[in-house]
Protein backbone atom coordinates (compact mmCIF):
# COMPACT_ATOMS: atom_id res chain seq x y z
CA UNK A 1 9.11 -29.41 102.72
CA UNK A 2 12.60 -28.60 102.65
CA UNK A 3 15.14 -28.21 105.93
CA UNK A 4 16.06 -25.22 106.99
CA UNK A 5 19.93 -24.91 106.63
CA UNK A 6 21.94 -22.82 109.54
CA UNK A 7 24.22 -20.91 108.75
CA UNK A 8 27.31 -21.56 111.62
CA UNK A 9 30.12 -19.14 111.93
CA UNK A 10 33.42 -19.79 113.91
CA UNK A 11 35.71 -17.24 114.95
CA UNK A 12 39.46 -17.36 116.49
CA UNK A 13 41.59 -14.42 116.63
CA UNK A 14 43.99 -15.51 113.60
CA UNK A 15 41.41 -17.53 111.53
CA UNK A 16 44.63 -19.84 110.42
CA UNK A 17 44.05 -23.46 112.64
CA UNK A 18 41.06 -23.74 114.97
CA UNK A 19 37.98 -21.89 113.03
CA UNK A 20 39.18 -23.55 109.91
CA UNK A 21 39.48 -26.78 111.38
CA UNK A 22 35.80 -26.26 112.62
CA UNK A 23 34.55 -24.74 109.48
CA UNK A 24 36.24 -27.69 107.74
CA UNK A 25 34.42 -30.32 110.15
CA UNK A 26 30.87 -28.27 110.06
CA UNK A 27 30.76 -28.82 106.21
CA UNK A 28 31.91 -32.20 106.20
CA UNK A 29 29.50 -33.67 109.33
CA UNK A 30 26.34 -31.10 109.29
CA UNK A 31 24.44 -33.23 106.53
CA UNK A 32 23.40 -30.68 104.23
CA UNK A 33 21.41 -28.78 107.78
CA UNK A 34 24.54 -26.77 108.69
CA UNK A 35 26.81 -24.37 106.07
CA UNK A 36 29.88 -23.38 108.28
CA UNK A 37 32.06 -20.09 107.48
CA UNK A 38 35.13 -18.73 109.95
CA UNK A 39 36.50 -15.54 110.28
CA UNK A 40 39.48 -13.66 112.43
CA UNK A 41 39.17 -10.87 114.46
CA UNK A 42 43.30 -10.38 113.33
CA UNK A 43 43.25 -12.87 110.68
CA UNK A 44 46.57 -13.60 110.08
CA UNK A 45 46.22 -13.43 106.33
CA UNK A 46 47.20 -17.15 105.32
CA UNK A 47 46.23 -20.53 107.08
CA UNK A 48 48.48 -22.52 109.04
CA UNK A 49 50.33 -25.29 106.49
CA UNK A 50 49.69 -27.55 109.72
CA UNK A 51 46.04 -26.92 109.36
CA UNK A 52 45.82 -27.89 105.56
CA UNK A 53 48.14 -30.62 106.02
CA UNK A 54 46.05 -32.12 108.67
CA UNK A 55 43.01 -31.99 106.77
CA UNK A 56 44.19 -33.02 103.62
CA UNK A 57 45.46 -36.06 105.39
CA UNK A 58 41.62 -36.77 106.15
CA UNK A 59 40.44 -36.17 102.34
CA UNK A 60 39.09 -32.22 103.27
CA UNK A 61 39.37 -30.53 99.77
CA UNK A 62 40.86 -27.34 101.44
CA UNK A 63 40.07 -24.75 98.96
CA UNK A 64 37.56 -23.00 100.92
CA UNK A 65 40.44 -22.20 103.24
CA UNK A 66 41.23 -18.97 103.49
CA UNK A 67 42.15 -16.21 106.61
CA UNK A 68 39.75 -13.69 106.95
CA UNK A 69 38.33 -10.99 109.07
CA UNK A 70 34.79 -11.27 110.69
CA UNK A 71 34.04 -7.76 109.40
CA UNK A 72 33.14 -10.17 105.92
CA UNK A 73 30.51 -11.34 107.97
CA UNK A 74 28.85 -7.99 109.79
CA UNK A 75 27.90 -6.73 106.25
CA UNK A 76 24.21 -6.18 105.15
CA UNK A 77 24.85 -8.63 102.17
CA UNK A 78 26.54 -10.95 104.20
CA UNK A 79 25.20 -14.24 105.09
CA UNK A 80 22.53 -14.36 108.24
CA UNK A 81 23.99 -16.43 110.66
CA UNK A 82 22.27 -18.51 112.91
CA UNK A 83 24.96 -19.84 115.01
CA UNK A 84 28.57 -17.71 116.05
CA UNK A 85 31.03 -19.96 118.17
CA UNK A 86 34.16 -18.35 119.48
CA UNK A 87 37.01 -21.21 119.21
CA UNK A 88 40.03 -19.42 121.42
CA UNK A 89 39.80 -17.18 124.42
CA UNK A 90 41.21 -14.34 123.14
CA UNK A 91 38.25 -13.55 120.59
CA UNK A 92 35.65 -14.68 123.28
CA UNK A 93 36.76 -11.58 125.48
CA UNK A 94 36.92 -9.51 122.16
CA UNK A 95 33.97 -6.81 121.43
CA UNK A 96 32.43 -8.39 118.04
CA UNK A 97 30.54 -7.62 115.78
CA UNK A 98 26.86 -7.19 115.55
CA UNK A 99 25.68 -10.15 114.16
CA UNK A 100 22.07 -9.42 111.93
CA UNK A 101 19.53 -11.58 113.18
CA UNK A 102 20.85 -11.74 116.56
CA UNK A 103 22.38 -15.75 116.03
CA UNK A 104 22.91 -17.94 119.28
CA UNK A 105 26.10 -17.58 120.63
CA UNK A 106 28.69 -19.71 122.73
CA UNK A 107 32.54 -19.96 123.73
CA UNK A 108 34.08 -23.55 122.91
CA UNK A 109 37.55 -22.96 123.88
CA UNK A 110 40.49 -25.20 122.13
CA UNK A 111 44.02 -24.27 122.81
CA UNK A 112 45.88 -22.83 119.91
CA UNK A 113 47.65 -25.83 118.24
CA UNK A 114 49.95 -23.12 115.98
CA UNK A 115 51.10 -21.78 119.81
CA UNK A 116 52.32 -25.39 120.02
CA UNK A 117 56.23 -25.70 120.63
CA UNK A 118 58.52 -29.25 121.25
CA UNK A 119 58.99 -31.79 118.95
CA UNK A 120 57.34 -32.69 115.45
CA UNK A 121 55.36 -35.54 117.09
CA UNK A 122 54.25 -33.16 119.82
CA UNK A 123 53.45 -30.34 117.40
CA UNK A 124 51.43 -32.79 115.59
CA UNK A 125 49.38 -33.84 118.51
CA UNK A 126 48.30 -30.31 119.39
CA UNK A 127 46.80 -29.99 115.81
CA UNK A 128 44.90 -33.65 116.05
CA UNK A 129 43.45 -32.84 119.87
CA UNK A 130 42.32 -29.22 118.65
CA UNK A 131 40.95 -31.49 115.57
CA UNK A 132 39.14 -33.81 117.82
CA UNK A 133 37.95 -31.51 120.45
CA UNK A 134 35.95 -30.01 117.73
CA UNK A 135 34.81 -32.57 115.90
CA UNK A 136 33.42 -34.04 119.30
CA UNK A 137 31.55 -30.98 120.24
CA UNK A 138 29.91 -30.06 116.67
CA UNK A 139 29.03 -34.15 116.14
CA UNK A 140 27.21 -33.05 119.77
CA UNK A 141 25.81 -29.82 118.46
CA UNK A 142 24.62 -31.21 114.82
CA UNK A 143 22.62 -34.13 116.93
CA UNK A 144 21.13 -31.53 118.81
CA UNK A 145 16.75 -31.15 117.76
CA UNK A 146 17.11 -27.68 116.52
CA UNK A 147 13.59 -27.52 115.49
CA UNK A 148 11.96 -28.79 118.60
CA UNK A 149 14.09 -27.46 121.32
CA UNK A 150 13.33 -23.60 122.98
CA UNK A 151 15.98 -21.12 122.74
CA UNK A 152 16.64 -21.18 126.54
CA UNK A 153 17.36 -24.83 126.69
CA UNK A 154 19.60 -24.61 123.58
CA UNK A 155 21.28 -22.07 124.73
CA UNK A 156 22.14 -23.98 127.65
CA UNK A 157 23.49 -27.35 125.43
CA UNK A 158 25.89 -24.81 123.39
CA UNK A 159 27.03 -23.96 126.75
CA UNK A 160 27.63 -27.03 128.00
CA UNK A 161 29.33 -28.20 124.45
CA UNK A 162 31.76 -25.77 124.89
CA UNK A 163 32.78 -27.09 128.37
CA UNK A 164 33.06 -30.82 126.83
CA UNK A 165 36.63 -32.55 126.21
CA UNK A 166 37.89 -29.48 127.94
CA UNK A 167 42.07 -30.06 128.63
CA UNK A 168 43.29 -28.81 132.21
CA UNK A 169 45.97 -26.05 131.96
């Protein structure tokens, strides 16, 4: 008997650094249980260079990268998500769409490495920590026992992912 795969959607406001960058990691890390997708509520219509750069540095193939809006994703032939994490504040407070199937959501804030501002090295290190914050909270997620854990308690790990590696303002 096969796995079920889950289908995981990310969404950010721009769609350019931090739901690509978690859409990137998804694929990479979920195993073959997970297919990831991201999505903008404004995309900004091309992804960050810093993003690609980044994850061509760590042998991503980024030609799945593209900036798009979440209304892809609240079609009727659209695929049935399972999963919809909001990666930046400002589309957590945002009204989205309804998701068929009614997925499991959750907020795992990053700040917004293409906000970032100083020097190369510092702009640099805003892209890795959004990098790593992610990675570290879908490795958590992806280790989670989807098929033997209730929908209550789940709901309260994603919860409690999101509030992992979290940076004081």
């Amino acid at each position: 008997m096969s796995e079920q795969i889950y289908n995981v959607l990310f969404l950010c406001t721009g769609n350019s650094a931090r739901s690509i960058l978690a859409e990137a990691i998804m694929n990479r890390i979920g195993n073959g249980r997970f297919k990831a997708y991201s999505a903008g509520s404004a995309p900004k219509g091309e992804v960050h260079p810093r993003t690609l750069s980044l994850l061509q540095r760590i042998n991503i193939d980024t030609g799945f990268a593209r900036s798009k809006s979440w209304d892809e994703f609240a079609t009727p032939d659209a695929p049935k998500m399972d999963f919809v994490f909001t990666v930046c504040d400002n589309a957590a407070g945002e009204t989205c769409p309804l998701w068929p199937g009614q997925p499991m959501t959750a907020h795992w804030g990053v700040s917004d490495p293409a906000e970032a501002t100083g020097t190369e090295p510092e702009i640099a290190l805003a892209f890795s920590e959004a990098y790593r914050m992610l990675y570290s909270r879908i490795s958590i997620f992806t280790a989670l026992p989807l098929v033997s854990i209730d929908r209550l308690s789940l709901q309260t790990k994603l919860d409690e992912i999101g509030k992992n590696n979290e940076k004081a303002d």
